[in-house]
Each structure stands twice: as structure tokens, then as C-alpha cells.
C-alpha atoms as a PDB file:
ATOM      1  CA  UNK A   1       3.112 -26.103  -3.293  1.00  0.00           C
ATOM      2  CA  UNK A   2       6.095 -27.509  -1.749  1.00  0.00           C
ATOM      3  CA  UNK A   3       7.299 -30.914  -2.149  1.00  0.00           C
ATOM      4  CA  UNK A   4       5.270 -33.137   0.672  1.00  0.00           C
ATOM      5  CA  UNK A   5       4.618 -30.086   2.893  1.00  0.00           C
ATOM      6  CA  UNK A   6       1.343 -29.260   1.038  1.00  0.00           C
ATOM      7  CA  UNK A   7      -0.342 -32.633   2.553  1.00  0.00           C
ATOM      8  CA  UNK A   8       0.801 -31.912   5.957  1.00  0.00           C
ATOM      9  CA  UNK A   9      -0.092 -28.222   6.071  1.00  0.00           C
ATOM     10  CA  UNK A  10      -3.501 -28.866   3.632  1.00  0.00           C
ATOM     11  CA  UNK A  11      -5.924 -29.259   6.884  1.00  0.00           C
ATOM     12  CA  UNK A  12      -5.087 -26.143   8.298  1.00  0.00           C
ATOM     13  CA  UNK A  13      -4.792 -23.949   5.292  1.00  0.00           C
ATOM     14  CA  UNK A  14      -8.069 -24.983   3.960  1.00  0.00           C
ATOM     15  CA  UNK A  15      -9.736 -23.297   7.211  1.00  0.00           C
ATOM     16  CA  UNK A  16      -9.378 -19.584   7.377  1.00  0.00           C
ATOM     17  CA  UNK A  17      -8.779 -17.553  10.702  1.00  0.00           C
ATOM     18  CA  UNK A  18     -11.847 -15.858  10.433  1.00  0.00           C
ATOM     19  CA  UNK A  19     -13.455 -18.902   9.571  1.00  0.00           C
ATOM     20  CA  UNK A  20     -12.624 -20.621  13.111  1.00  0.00           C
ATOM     21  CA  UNK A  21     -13.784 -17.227  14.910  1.00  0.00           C
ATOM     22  CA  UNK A  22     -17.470 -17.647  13.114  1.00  0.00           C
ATOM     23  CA  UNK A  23     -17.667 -21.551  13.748  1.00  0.00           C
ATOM     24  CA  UNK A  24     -20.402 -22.182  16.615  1.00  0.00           C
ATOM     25  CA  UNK A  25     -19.154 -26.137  17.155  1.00  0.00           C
ATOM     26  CA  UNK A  26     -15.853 -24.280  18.955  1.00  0.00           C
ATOM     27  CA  UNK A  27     -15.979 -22.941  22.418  1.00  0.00           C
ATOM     28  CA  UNK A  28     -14.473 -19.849  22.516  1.00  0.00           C
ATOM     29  CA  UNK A  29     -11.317 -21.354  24.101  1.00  0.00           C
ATOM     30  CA  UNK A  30     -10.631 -23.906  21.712  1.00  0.00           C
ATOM     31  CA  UNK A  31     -10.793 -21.131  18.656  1.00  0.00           C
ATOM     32  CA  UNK A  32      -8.405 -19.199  20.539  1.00  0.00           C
ATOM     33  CA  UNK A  33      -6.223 -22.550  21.459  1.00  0.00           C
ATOM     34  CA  UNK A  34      -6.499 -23.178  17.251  1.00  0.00           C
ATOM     35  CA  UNK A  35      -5.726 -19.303  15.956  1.00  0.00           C
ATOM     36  CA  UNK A  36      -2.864 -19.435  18.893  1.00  0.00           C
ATOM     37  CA  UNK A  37      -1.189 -22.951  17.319  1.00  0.00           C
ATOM     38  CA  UNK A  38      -1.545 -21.383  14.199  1.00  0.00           C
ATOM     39  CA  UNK A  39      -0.049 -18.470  14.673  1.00  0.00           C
ATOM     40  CA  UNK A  40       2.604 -20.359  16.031  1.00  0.00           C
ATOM     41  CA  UNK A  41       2.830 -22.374  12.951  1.00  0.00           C
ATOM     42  CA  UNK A  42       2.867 -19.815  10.626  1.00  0.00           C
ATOM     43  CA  UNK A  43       6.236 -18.501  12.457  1.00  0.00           C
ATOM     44  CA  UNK A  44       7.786 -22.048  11.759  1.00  0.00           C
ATOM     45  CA  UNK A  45       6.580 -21.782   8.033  1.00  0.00           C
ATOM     46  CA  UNK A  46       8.750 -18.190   7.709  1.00  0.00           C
ATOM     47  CA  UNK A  47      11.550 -19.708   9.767  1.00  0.00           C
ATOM     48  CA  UNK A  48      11.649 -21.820   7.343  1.00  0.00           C
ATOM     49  CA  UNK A  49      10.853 -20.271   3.871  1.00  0.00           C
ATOM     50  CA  UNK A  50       7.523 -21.509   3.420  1.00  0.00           C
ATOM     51  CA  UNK A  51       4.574 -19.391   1.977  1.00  0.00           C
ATOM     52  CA  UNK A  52       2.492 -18.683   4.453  1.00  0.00           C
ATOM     53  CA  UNK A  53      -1.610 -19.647   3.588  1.00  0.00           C
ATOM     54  CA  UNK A  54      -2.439 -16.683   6.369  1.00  0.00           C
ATOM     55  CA  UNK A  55      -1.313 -13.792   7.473  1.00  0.00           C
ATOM     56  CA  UNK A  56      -0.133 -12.643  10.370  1.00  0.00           C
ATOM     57  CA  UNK A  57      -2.447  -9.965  10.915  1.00  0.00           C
ATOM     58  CA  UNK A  58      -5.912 -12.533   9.662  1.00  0.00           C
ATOM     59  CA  UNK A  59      -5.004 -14.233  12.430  1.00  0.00           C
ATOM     60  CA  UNK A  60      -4.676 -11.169  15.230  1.00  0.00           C
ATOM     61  CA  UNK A  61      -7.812 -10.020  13.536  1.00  0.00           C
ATOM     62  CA  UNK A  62      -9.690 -13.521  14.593  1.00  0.00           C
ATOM     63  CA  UNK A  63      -8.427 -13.789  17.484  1.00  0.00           C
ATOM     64  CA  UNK A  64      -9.340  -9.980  18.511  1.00  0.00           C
ATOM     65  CA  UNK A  65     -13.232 -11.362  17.439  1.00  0.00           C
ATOM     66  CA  UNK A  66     -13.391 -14.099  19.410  1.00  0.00           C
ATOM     67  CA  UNK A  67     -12.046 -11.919  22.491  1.00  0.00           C
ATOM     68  CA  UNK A  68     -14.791  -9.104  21.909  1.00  0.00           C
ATOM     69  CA  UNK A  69     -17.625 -11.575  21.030  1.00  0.00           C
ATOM     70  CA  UNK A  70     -16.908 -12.936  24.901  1.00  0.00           C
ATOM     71  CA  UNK A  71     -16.551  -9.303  26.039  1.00  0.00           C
ATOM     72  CA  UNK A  72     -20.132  -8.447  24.345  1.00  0.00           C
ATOM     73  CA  UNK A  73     -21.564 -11.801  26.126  1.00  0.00           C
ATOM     74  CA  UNK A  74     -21.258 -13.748  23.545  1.00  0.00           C
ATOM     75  CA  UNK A  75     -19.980 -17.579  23.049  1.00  0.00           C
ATOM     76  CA  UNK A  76     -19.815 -17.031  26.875  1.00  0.00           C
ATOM     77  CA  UNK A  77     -22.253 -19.834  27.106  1.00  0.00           C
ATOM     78  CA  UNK A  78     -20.136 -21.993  24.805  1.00  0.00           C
ATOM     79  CA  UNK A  79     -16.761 -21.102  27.148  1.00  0.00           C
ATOM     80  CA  UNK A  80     -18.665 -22.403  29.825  1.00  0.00           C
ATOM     81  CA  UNK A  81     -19.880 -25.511  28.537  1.00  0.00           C
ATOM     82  CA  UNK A  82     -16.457 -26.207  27.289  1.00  0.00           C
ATOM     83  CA  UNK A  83     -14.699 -25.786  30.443  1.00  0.00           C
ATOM     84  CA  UNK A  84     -16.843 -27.420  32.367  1.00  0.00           C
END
């Protein structure tokens, strides 16, 4: 843990990539709008030194679920709902 960071970070290391791809209470935009912003934190965390709770590749693995669940026709229903 790092001093202080370990609060801030806390609420998005204790969900996993994979765990927002499986979660039915997301669309399917808004799990790909949450593995995005993390994948965009976990580039600030190596900028700057930090140990990363995910990896790179956990989250291009979530994110290529979520896209093929909406490709097989599912959580298309959800998208929908979400944009609308």
C-alpha cells in the first residue's frame, strides 16, 4: 500500500475487470465506459510508479467479453435500455 493512495484507489481495485464484464446491473456501455477509465487509470498508476491492482491485459480481456457478448446478442437488450 502506498501512503494515502490505497483509500483513493481501494473502490476500484476491489472490483475486478472481469468482474464488471459479468455484472448484469451495467449496460453494456457503461462496463465498457468503466474497463475504458480504468485502463486509463492504470496508465497514470505506471506513470507514476504505482503497483498496478490489474493488468493490462485483464482488462483487454473484459473488455473483448463485453464486445462479443453484444456481438452474440447478448446485453443488447441492456445497451438499449441504457441508451435510451
Amino acid at each position: 500500500m502506498s501512503d494515502g493512495q490505497g483509500d483513493e484507489r481501494s473502490g476500484q481495485e476491489s472490483i475486478s475487470p472481469s468482474a464488471i464484464a459479468h455484472n448484469d446491473l451495467f449496460t453494456a456501455k457503461e462496463k465498457i465506459d468503466l474497463l475504458s477509465q480504468m485502463k486509463a487509470d492504470l496508465s497514470v498508476a505506471q506513470q507514476e510508479g504505482l503497483e498496478p491492482a490489474f493488468s493490462l491485459e485483464a482488462i483487454d480481456q473484459a473488455i473483448a467479453e463485453v464486445r462479443r457478448d453484444i456481438e452474440d446478442g447478448h446485453g443488447t437488450e441492456t445497451l438499449s435500455r441504457g441508451d435510451a
